[in-house]
Every structure is written in structure tokens, then in C-alpha cells.
Protein backbone atom coordinates (compact mmCIF):
# COMPACT_ATOMS: atom_id res chain seq x y z
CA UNK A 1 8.66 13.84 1.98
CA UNK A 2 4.85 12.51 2.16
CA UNK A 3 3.57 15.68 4.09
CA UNK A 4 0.05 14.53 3.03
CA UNK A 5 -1.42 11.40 2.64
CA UNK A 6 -2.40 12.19 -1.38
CA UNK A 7 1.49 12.06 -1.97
CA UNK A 8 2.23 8.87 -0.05
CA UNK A 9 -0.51 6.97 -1.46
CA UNK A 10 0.56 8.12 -5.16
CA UNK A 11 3.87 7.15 -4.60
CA UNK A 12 2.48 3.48 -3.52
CA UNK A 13 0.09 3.30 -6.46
CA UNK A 14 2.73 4.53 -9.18
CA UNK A 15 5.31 1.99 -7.15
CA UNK A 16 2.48 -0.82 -7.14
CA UNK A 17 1.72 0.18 -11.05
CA UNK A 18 5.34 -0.45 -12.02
CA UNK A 19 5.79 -3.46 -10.02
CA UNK A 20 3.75 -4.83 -12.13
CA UNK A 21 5.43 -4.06 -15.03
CA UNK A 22 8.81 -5.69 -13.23
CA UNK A 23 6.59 -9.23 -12.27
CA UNK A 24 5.00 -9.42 -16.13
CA UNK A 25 9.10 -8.88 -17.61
CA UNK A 26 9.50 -11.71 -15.76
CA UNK A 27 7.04 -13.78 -16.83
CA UNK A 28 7.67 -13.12 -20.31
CA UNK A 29 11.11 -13.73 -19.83
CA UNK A 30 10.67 -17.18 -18.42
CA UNK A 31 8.16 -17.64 -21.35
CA UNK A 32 10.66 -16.96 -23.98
CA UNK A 33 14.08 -17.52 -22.47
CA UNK A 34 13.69 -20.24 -19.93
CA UNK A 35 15.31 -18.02 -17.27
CA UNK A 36 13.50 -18.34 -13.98
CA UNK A 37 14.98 -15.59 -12.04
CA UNK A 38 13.14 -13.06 -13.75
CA UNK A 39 10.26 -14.05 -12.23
CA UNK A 40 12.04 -14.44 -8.13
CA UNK A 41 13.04 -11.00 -9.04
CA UNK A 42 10.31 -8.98 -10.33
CA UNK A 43 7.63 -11.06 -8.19
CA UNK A 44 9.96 -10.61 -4.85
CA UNK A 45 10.10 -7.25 -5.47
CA UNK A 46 6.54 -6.88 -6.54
CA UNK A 47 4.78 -9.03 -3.60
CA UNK A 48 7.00 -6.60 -1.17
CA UNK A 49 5.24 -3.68 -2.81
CA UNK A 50 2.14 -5.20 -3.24
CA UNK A 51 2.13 -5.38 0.52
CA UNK A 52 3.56 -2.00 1.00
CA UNK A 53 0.55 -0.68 -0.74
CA UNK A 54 -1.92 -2.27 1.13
CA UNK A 55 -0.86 -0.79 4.35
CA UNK A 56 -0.67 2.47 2.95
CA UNK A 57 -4.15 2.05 1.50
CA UNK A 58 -5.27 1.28 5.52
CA UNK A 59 -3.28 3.46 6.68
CA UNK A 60 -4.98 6.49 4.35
CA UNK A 61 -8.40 5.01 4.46
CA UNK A 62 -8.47 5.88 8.40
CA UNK A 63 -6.50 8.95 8.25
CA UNK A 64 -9.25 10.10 5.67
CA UNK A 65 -12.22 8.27 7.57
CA UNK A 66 -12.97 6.82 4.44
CA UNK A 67 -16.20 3.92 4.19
CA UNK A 68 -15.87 0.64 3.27
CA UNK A 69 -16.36 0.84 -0.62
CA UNK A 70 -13.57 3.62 -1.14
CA UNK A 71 -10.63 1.11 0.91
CA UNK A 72 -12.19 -2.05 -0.79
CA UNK A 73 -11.47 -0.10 -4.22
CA UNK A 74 -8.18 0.80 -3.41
CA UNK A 75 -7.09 -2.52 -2.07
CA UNK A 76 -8.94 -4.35 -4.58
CA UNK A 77 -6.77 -2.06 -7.18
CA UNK A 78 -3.67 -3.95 -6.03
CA UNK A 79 -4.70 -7.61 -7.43
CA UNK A 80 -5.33 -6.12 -10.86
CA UNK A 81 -2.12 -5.22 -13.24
CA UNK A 82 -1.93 -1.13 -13.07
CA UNK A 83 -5.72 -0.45 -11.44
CA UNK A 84 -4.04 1.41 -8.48
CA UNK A 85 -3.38 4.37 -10.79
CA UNK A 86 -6.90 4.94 -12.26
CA UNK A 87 -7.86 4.01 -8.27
CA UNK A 88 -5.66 6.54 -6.99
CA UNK A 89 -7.16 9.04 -9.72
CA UNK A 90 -10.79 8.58 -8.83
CA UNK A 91 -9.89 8.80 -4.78
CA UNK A 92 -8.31 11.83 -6.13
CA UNK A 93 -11.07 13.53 -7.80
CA UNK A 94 -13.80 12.42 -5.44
CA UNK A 95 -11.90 14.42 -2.57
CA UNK A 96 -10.79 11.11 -0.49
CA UNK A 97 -7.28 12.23 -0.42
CA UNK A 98 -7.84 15.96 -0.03
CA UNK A 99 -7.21 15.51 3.81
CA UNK A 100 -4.35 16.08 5.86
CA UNK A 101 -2.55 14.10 8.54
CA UNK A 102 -4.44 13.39 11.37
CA UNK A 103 -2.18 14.34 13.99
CA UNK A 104 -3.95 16.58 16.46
CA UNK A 105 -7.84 15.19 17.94
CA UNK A 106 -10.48 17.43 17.11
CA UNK A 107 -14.09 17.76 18.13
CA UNK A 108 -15.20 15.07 16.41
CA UNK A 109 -16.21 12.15 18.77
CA UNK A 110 -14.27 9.81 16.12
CA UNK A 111 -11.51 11.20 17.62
CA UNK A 112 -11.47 9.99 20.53
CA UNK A 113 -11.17 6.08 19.24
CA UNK A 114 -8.13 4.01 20.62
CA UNK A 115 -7.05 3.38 16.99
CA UNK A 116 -7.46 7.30 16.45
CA UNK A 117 -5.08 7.89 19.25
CA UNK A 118 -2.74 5.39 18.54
CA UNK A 119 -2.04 6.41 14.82
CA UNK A 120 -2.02 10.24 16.01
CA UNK A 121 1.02 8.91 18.53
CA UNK A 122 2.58 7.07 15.45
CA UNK A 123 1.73 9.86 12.98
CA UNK A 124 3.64 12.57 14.87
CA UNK A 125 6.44 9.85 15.30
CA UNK A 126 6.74 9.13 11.20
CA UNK A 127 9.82 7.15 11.66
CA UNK A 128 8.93 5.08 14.27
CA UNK A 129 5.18 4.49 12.32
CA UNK A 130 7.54 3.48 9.07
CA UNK A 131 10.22 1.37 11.17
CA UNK A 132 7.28 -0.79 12.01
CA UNK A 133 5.27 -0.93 9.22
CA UNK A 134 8.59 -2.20 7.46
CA UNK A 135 9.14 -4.75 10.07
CA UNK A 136 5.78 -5.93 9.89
CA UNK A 137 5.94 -5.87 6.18
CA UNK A 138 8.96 -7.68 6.50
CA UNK A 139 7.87 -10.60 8.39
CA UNK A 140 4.92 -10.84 6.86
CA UNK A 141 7.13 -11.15 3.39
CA UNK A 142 9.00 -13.66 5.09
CA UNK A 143 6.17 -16.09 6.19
CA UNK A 144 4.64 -15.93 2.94
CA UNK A 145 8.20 -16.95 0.87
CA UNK A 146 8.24 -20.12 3.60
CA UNK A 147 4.57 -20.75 2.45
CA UNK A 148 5.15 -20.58 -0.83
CA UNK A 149 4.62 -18.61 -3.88
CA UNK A 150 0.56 -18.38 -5.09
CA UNK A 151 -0.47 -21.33 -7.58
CA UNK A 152 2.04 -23.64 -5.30
């Protein structure tokens, strides 16, 4: 399904993109009609992806050896409504997601990092890599809901 990482990260971004659209119903909807849920719903749904897309974001910015302005834009995309689209355009277009999976070490001595090796293992293994990214996802999720929702 995401044989590259240019199609998982565009499915994140679009996903993050219309998240937002789900979490600003809401707010609207509370703003007009009273009714509360609309915002548990489309901000549940929308923190969960919010998340989702950050780890992809990491998760491409190694793959791709990206620097450190290229995975602060594309995290940084998240917090404002719909940015991870024209962020996911310009990565695009500037070759940052050109690259495939990592999943066999070359010649390059970056290779031979322990985080290099260790997403190779979990790269070759994509179902174990997304069992645990949920999970972790999942309990992060969790700890912020007990904490509380942003704004208290």
C-alpha cells in the first residue's frame, strides 16, 4: 500500500488536512448549536491523527536523511489548519520524498547507525513497525485524554 515513503506521508498530510476540517465542524457546531460532542468527536479523531502524522513525518525525515529545517517544516505543518498539504507539496518538489525505503545498508557510513539498523529491521517487518507505532500512538492518546484537552 505505502511502497514509498512519498505515498505514506501524503496519505498522513491529506488525513491531517481533513482532520482539521472534522475538529473546526465541531467547533462551529458547538458555536451555533450548543452540542458539545462535535467537538470530542472531530478533536478525538483529529489529535489521533495529528499524532499519527507526526510519527510519519519522523519516520520519513530519517528514511530520507532529511536536516533539521525540512522535519521542523513538516511537523510544524501539523499545528496549523491544512499547512501539511502545501508542506507535503514543497517536500515534494524539492526532492525530499523522492527516496525509497531504506531497507538494505549501503556504503554510506550513515548506515551503519543503531537507529539506521533498527528501522531497516522494522522497515522490512512493516507490520510489526505499524503494530507499534499504533500502540505507541495509542498510549500516548491515552495519557494525553487523562491530562486533559489543550486550554484545560
Amino acid at each position: 500500500m505505502f511502497r514509498n515513503p512519498h505515498s505514506l506521508f501524503r496519505a498522513l498530510a491529506i488525513a491531517e488536512a481533513i482532520s482539521w476540517t472534522l475538529l473546526i465542524a465541531g467547533l462551529i457546531l458547538r458555536a451555533t448549536t450548543g452540542w458539545a460532542l462535535g467537538v470530542t468527536i472531530g478533536g478525538g479523531i483529529h489529535g489521533f491523527v495529528f499524532l499519527s502524522y507526526g510519527a510519519t513525518a519522523i519516520l520519513v525525515a530519517l528514511n530520507n536523511r532529511w536536516r533539521a529545517w525540512p522535519t521542523v517544516v513538516a511537523l510544524v505543518s501539523a499545528v496549523i489548519p491544512y499547512a501539511t498539504i502545501p508542506a507535503e507539496l514543497w517536500l515534494q518538489r524539492s526532492g525530499r520524498l523522492a527516496a525509497a525505503w531504506r531497507l538494505e545498508p549501503t556504503d554510506d557510513p550513515r548506515d551503519r547507525t543503531w537507529y539506521d539498523r533498527l528501522m531497516r529491521w522494522f522497515l522490512r517487518r512493516p507490520w510489526v513497525l505499524a503494530t507499534l507505532i499504533a500502540v505507541a500512538l495509542v498510549v500516548l492518546f491515552v495519557v494525553l485524554l487523562i491530562v486533559g484537552p489543550p486550554g484545560g
